[in-house]
N, C-alpha and C. Protein backbone atom coordinates (compact mmCIF):
# COMPACT_ATOMS: atom_id res chain seq x y z
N UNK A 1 -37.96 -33.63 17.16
CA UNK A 1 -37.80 -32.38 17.88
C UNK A 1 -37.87 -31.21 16.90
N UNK A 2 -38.47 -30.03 16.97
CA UNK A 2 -38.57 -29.32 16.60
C UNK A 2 -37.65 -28.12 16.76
N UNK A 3 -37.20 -27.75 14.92
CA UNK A 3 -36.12 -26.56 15.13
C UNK A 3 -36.43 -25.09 15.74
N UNK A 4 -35.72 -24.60 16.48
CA UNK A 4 -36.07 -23.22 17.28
C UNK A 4 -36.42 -22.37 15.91
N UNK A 5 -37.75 -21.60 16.29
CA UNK A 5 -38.15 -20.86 15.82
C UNK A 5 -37.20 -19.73 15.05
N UNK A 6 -37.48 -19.19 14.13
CA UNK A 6 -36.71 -18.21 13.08
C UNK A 6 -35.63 -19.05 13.12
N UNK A 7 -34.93 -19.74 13.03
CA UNK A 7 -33.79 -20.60 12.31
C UNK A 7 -33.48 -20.06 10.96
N UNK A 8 -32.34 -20.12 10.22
CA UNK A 8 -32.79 -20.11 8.88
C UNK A 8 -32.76 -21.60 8.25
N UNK A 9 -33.44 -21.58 7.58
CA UNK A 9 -34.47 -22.44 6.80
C UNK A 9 -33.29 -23.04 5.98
N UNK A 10 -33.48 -24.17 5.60
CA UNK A 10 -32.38 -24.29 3.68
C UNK A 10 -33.25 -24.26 3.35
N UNK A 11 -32.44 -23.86 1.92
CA UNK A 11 -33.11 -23.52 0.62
C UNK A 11 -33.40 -24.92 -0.08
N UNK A 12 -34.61 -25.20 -0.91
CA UNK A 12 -35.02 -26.10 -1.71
C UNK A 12 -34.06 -26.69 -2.32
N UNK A 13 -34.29 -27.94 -2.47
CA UNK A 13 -33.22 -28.78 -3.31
C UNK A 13 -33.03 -27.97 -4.66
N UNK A 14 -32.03 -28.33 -4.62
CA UNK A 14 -31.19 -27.11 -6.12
C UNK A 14 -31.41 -28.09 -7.45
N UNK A 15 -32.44 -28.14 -8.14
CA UNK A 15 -32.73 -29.34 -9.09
C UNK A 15 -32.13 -29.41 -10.85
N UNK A 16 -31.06 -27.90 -10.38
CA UNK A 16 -30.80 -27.29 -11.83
C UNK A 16 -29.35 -27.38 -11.45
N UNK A 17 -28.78 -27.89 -10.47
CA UNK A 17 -27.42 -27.62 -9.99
C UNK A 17 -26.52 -28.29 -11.44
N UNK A 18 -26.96 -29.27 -11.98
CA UNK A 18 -26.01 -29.86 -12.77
C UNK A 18 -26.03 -28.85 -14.38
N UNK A 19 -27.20 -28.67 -14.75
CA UNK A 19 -27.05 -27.61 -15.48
C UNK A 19 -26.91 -26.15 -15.60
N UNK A 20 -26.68 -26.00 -14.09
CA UNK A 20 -26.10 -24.72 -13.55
C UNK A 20 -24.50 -24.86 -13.85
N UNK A 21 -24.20 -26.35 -13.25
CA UNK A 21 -22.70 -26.83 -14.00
C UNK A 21 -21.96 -26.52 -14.91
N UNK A 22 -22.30 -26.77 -16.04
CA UNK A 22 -22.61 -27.28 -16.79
C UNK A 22 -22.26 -25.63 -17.93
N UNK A 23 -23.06 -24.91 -17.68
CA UNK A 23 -23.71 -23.69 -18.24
C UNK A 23 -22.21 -22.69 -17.84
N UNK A 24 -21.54 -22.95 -16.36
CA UNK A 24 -20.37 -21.93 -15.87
C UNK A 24 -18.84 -22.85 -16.62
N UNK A 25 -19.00 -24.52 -16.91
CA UNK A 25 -17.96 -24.74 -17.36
C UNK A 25 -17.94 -24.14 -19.02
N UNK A 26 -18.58 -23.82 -19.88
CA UNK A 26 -19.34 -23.02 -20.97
C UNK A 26 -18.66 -22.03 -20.52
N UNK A 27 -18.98 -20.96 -19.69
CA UNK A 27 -17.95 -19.98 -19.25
C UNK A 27 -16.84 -19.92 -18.63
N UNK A 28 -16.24 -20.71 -18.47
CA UNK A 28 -14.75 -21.44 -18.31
C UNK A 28 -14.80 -20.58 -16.63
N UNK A 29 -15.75 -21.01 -16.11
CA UNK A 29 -15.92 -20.45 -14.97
C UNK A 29 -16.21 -21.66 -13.75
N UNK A 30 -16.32 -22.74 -13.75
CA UNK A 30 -16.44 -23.81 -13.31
C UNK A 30 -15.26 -24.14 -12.57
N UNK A 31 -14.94 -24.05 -11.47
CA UNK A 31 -13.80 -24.66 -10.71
C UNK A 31 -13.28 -23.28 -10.29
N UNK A 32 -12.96 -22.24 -10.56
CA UNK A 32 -12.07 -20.89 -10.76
C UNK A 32 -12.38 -20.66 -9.66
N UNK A 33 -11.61 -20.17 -8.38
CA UNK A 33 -10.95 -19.92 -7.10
C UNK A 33 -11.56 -18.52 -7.02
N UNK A 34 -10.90 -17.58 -8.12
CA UNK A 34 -10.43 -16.37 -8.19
C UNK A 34 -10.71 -15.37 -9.36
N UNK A 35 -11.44 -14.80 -9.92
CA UNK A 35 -11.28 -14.45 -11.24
C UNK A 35 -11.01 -12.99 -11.58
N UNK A 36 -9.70 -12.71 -11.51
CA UNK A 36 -9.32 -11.04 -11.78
C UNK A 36 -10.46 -9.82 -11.91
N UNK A 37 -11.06 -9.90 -13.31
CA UNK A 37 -12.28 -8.95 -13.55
C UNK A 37 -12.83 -8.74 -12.18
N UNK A 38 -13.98 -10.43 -11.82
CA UNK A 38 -14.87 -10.24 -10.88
C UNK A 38 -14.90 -9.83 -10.10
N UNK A 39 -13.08 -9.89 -9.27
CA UNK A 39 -12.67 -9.35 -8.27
C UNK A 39 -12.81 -7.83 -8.50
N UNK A 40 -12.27 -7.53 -9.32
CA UNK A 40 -12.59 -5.87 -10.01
C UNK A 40 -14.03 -5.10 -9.75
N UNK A 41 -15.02 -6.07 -10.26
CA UNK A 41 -16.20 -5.79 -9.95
C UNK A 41 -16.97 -5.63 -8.35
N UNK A 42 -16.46 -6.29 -7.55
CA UNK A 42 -16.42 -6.91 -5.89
C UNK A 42 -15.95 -5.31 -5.60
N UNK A 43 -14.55 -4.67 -6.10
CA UNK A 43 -14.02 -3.65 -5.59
C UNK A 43 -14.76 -2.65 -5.78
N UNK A 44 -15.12 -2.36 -7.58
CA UNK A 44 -16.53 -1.52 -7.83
C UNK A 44 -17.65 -1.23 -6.89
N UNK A 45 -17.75 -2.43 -6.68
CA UNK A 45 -18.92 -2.31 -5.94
C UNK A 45 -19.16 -1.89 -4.45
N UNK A 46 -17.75 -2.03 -3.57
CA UNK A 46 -17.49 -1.45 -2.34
C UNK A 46 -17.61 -0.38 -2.40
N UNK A 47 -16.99 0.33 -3.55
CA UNK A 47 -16.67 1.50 -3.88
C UNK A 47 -18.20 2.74 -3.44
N UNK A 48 -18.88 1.41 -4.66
CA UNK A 48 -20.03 2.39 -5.13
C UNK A 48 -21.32 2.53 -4.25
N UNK A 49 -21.27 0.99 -3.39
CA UNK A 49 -22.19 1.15 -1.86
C UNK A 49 -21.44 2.15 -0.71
N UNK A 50 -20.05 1.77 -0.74
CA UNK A 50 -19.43 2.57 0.75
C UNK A 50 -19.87 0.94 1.62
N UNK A 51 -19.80 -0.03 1.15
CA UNK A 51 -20.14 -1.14 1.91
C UNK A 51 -19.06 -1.73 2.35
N UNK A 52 -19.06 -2.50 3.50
CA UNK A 52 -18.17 -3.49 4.03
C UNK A 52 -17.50 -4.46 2.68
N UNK A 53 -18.59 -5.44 2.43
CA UNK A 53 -17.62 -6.14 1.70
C UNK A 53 -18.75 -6.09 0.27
N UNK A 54 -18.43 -6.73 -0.68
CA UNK A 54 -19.11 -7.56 -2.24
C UNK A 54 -18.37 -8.47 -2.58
N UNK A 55 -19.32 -9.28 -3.18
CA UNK A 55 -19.50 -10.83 -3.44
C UNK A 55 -19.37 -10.67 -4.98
N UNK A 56 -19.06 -11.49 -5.58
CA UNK A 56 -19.47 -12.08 -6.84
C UNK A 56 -19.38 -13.74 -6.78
N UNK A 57 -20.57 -14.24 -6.75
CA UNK A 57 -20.88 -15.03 -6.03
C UNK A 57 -21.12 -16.80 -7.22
N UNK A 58 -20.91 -17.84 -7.46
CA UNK A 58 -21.23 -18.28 -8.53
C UNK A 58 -21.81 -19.79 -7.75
N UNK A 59 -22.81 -20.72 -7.59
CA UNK A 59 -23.02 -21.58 -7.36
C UNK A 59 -22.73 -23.33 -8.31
N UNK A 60 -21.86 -23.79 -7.94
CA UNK A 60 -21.73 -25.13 -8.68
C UNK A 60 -23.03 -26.20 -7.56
N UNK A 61 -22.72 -27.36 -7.95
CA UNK A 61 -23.41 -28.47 -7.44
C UNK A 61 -23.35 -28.71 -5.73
N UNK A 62 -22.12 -28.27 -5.41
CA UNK A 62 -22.47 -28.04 -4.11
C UNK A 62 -21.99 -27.11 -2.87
N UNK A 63 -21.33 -25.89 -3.89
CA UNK A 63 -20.71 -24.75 -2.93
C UNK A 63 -21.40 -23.92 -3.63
N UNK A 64 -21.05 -22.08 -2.59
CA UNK A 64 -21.54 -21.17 -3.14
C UNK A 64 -19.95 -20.80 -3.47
N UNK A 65 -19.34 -20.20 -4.41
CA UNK A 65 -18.30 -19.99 -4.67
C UNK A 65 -17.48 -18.36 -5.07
N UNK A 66 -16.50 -18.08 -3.61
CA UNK A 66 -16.82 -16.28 -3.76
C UNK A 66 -15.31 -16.25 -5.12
N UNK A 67 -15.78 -16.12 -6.30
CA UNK A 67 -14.95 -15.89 -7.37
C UNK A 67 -14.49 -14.69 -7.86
N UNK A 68 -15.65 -13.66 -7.02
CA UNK A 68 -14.54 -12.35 -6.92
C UNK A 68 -15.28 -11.64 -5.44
N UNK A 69 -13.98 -11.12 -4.97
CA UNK A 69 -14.91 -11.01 -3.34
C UNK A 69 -13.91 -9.18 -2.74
N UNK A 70 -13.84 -8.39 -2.38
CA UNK A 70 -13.30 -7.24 -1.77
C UNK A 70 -13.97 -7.01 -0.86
N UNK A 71 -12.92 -6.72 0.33
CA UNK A 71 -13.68 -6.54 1.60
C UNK A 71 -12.82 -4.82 2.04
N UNK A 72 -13.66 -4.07 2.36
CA UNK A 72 -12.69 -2.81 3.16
C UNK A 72 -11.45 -2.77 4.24
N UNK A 73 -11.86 -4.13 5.37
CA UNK A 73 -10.88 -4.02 6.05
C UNK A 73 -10.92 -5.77 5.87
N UNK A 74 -10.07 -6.51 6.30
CA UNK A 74 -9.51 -7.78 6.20
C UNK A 74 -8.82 -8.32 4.96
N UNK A 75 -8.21 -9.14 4.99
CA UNK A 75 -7.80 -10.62 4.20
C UNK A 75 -8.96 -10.99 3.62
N UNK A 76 -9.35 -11.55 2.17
CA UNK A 76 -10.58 -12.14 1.81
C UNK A 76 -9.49 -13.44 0.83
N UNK A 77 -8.53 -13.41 1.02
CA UNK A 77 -8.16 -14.29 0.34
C UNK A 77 -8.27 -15.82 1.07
N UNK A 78 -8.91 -16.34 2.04
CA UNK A 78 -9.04 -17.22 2.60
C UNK A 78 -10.31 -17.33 2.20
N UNK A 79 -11.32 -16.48 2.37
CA UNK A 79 -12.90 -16.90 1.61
C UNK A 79 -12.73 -17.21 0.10
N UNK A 80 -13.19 -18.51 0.06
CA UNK A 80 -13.64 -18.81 -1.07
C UNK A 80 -14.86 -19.68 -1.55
N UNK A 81 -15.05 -19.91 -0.58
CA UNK A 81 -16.26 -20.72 -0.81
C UNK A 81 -17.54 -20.89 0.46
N UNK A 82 -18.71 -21.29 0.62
CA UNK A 82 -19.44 -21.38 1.66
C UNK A 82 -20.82 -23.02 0.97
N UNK A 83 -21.20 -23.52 2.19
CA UNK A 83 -22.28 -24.12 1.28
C UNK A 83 -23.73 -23.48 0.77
N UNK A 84 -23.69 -24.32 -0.11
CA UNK A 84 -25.08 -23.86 -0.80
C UNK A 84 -26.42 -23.30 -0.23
N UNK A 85 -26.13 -23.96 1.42
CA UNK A 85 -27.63 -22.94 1.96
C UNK A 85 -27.13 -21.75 2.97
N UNK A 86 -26.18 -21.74 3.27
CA UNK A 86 -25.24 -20.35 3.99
C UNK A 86 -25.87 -18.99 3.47
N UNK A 87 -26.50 -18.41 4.56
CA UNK A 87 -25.88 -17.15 4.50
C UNK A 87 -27.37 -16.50 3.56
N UNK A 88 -27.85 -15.86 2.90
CA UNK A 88 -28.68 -14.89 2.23
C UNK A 88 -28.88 -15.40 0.46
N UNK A 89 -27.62 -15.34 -0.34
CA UNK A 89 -27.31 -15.50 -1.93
C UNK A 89 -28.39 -16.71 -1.82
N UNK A 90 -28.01 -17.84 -1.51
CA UNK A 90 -29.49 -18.98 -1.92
C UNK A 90 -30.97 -18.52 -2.06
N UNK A 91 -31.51 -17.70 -1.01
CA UNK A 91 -32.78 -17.01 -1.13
C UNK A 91 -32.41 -16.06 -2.62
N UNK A 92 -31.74 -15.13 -2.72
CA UNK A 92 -31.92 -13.81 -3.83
C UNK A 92 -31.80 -14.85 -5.17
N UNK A 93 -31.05 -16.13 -5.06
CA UNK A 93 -30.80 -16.74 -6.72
C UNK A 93 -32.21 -17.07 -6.73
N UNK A 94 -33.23 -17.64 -6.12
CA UNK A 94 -34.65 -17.56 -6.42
C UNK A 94 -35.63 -16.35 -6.88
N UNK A 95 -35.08 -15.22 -6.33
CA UNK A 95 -35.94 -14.24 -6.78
C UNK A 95 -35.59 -13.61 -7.93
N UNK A 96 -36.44 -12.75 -9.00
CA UNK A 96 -36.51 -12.18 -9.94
C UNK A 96 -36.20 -10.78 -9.86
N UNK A 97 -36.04 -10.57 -8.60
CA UNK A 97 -35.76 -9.17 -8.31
C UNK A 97 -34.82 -8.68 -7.35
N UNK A 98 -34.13 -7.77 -7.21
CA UNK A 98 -33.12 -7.77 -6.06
C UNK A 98 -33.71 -8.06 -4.51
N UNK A 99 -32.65 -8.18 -3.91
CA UNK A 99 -33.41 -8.93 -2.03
C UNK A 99 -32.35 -7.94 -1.27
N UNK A 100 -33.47 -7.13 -1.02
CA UNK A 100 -32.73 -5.87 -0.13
C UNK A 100 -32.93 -6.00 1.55
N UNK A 101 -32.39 -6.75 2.50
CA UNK A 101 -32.59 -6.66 4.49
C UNK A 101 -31.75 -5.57 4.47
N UNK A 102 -32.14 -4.15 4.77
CA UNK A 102 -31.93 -3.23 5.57
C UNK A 102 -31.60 -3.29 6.82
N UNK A 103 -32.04 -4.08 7.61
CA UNK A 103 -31.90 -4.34 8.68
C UNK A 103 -32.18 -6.14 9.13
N UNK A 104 -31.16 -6.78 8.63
CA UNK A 104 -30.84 -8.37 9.04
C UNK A 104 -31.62 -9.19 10.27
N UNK A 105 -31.81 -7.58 11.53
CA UNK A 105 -32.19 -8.52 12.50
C UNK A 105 -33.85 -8.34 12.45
N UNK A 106 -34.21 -7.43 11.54
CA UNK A 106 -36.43 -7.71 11.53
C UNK A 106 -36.21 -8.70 10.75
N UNK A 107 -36.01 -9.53 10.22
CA UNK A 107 -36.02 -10.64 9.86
C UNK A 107 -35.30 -11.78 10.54
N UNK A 108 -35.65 -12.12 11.51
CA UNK A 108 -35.41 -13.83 12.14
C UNK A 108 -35.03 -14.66 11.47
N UNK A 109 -36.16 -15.04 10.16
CA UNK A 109 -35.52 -16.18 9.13
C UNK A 109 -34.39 -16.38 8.91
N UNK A 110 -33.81 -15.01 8.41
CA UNK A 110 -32.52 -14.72 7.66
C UNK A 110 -31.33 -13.88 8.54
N UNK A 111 -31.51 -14.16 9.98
CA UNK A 111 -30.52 -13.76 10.90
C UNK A 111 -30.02 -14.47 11.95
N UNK A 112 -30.84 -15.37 12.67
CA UNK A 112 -30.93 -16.48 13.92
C UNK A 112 -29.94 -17.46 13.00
N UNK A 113 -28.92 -17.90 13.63
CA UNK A 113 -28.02 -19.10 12.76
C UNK A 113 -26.85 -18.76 11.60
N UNK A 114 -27.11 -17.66 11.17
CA UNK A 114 -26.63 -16.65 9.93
C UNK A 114 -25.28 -16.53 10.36
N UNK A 115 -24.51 -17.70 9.36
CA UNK A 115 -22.76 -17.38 9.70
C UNK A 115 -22.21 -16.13 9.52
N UNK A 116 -22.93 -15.35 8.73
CA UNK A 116 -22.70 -13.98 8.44
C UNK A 116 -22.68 -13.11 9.60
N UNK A 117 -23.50 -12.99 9.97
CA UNK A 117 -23.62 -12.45 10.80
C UNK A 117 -23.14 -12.27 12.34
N UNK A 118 -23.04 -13.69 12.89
CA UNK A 118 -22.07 -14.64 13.40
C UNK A 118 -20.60 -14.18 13.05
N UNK A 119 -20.01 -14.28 12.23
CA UNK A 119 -18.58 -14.05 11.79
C UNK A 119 -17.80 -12.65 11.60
N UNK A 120 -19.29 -12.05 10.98
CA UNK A 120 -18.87 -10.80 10.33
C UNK A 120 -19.70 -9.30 11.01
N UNK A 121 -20.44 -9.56 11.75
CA UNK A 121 -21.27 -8.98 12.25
C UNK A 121 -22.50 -8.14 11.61
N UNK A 122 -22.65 -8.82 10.05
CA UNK A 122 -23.41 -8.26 8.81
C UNK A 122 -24.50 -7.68 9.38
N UNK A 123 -25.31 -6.19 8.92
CA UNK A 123 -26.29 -5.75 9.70
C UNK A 123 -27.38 -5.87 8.96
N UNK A 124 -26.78 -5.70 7.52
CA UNK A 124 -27.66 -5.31 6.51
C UNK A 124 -26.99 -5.47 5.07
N UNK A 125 -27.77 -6.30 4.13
CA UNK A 125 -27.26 -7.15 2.75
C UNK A 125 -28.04 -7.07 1.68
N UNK A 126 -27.74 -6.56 0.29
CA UNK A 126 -28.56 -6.39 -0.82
C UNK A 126 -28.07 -7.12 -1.54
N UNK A 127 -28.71 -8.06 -2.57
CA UNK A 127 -27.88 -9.26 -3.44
C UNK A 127 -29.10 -9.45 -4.74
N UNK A 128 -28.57 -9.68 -5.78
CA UNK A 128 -29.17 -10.10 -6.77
C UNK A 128 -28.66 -10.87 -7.68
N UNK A 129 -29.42 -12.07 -8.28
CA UNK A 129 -29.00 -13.27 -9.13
C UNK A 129 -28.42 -12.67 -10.18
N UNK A 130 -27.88 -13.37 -10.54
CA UNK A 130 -26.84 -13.42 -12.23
C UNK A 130 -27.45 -14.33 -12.86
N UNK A 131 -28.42 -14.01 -13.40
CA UNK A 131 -29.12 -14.50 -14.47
C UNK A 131 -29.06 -14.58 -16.34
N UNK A 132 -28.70 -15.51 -17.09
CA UNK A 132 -28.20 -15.82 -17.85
C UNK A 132 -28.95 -15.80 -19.17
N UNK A 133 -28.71 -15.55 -20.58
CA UNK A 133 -29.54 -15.33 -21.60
C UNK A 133 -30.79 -16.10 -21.50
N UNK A 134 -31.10 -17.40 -20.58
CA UNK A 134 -31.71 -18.49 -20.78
C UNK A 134 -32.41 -18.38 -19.38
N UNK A 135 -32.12 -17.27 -18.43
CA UNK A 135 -33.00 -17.03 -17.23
C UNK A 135 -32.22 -17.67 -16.11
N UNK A 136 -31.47 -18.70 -16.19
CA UNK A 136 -30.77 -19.77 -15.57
C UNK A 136 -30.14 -18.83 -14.51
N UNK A 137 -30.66 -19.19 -13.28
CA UNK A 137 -29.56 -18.27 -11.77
C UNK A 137 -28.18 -19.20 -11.56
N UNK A 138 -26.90 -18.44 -12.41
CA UNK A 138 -25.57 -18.67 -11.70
C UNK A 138 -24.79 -18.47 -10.19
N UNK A 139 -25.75 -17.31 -9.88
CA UNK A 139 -25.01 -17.08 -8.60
C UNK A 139 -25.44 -15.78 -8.27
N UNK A 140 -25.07 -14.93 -7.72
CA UNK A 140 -25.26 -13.13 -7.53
C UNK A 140 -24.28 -12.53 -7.07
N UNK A 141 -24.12 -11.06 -7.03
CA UNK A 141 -23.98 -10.45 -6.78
C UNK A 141 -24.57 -9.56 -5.36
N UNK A 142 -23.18 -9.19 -4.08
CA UNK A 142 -24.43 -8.96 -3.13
C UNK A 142 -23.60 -8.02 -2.82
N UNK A 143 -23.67 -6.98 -1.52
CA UNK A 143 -23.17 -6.01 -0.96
C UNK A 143 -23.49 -6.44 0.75
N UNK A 144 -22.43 -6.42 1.41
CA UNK A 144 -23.02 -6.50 3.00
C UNK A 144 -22.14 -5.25 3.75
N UNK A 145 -23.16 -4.83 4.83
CA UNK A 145 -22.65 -3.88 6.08
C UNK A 145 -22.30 -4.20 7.35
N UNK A 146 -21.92 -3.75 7.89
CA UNK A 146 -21.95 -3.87 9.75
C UNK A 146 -22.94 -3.30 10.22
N UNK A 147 -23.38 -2.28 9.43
CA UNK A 147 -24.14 -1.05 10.35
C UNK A 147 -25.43 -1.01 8.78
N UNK A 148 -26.95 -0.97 9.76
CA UNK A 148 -28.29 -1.03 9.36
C UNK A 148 -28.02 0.14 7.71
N UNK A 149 -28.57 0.12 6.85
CA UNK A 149 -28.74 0.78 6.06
C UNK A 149 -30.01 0.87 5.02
N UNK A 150 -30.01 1.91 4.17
CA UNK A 150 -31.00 1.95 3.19
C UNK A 150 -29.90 1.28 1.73
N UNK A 151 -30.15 0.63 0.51
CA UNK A 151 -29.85 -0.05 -0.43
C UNK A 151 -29.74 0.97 -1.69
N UNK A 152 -29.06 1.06 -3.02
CA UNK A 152 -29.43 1.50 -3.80
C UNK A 152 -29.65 0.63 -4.92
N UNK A 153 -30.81 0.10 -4.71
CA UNK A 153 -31.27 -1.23 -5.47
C UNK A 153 -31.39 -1.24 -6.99
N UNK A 154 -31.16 -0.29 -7.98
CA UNK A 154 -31.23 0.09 -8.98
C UNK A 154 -29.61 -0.44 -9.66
N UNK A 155 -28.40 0.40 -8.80
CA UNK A 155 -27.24 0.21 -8.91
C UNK A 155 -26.89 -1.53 -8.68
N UNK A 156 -27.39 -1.96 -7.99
CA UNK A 156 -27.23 -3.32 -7.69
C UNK A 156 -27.64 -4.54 -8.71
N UNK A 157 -29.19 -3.73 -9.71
CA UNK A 157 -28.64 -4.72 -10.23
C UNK A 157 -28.05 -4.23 -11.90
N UNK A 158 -27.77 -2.40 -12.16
CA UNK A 158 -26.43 -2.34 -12.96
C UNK A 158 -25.33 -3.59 -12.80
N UNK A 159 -25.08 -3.30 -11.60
CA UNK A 159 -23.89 -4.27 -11.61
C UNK A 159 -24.09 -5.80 -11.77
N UNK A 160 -24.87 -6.46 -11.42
CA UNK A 160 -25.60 -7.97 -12.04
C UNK A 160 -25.45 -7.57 -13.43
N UNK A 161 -26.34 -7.00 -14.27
CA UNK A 161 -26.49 -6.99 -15.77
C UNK A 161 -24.63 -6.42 -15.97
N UNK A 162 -23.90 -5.77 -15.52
CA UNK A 162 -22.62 -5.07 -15.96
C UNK A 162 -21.88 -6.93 -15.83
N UNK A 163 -21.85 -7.62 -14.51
CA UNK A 163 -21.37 -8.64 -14.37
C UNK A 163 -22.02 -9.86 -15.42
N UNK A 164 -23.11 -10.55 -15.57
CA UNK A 164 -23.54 -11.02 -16.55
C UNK A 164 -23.21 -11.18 -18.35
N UNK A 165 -22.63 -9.71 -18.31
CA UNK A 165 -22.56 -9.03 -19.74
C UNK A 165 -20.78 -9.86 -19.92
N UNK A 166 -20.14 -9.67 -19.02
CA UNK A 166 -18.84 -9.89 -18.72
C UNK A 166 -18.45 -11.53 -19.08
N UNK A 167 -19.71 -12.49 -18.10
CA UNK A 167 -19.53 -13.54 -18.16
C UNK A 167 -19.84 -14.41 -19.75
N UNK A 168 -20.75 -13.48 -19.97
CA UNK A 168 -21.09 -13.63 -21.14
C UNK A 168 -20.90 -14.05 -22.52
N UNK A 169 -20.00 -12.85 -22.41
CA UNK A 169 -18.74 -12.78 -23.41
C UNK A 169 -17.62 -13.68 -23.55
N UNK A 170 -17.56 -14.15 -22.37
CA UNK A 170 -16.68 -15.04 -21.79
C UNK A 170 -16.82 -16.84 -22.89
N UNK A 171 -18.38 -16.83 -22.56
CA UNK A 171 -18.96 -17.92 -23.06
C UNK A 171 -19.07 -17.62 -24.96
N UNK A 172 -19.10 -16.34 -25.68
CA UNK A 172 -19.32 -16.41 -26.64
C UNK A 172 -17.57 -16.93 -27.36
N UNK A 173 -16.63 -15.89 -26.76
CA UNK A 173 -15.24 -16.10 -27.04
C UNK A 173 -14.90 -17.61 -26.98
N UNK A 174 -15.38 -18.23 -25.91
CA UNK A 174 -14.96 -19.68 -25.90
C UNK A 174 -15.70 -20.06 -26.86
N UNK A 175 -16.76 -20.21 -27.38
CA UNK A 175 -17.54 -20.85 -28.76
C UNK A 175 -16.86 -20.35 -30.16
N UNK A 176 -15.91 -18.90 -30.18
CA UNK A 176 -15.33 -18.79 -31.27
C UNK A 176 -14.28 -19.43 -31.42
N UNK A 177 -13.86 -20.20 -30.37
CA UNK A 177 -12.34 -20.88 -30.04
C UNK A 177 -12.72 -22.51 -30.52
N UNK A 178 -13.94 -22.41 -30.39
CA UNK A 178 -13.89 -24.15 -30.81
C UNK A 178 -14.23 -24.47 -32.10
């Protein structure tokens, strides 16, 4: 039987998941619920869209994992995690460039089925990978709305390279420790 048209799709088998692993336990970021900064950054970033919520988003082997997350109105301390093909972040960790839907519903693919949207009533979502000295996609960084908008896609991915730089460091400090 054939799936109803515009569905969203999963994303390709994740063939780097273990050295995606692998690469965040290196940044003592592997397992972590919660991570103060990121959360910091999540808030930044509400700030600096005027957006509903931000993600800082990190993918292990088989969750997407919200490790720093601020939302304007709700509780986000119950989100912490989603699977690996949920939601938008799986598509943007493939691309090289930020993934700006202005408007969630001209796109079918990425709206029909969309727990996001479904849950949260997301209208419109800008996200970009966290990409690592070695190119390697950890996860992203995203911004979502209720209400249709234009992106400031420049700022979006400041904050990827501002977040990256962070994790970074993270991984060099642990190599001076051993």
């Amino acid at each position: 039987m054939d799936e109803p048209q515009g569905r969203l799709e999963p994303t390709d088998p994740d063939e780097i998941a273990k050295a995606r692993a692998a690469r965040l336990d290196e940044y003592g970021l592997l397992g972590v619920e919660r991570d103060q900064d990121l959360n910091a950054y999540a808030q930044d970033m509400v700030q600096a869209f005027g957006a509903q919520a931000a993600v800082v988003n990190l993918f292990d082997e088989e969750y997407q994992n919200f490790v720093g997350i601020h939302m304007k109105e709700g509780d986000p301390s119950a989100l912490t995690k989603m699977p690996k093909s949920a939601g938008w972040c799986p598509h943007t960790m493939k691309r090289e460039v930020a993934f700006p839907l202005e408007n969630v519903a001209d796109h079918p693919r990425f709206f029909v089925g969309n727990v996001l949207v479904e849950s949260m009533a997301v209208e419109s979502y800008l996200g970009m990978a966290l990409r690592d000295r070695d190119g390697t996609a950890l996860g992203t960084v995203c911004v979502v709305d209720t209400e249709q908008r234009k992106w400031d896609v420049p700022l979006i991915k400041d904050f990827a390279n501002r977040v990256m730089e962070n994790i970074q460091q993270r991984g060099q400090r642990g190599e001076a420790q051993r």
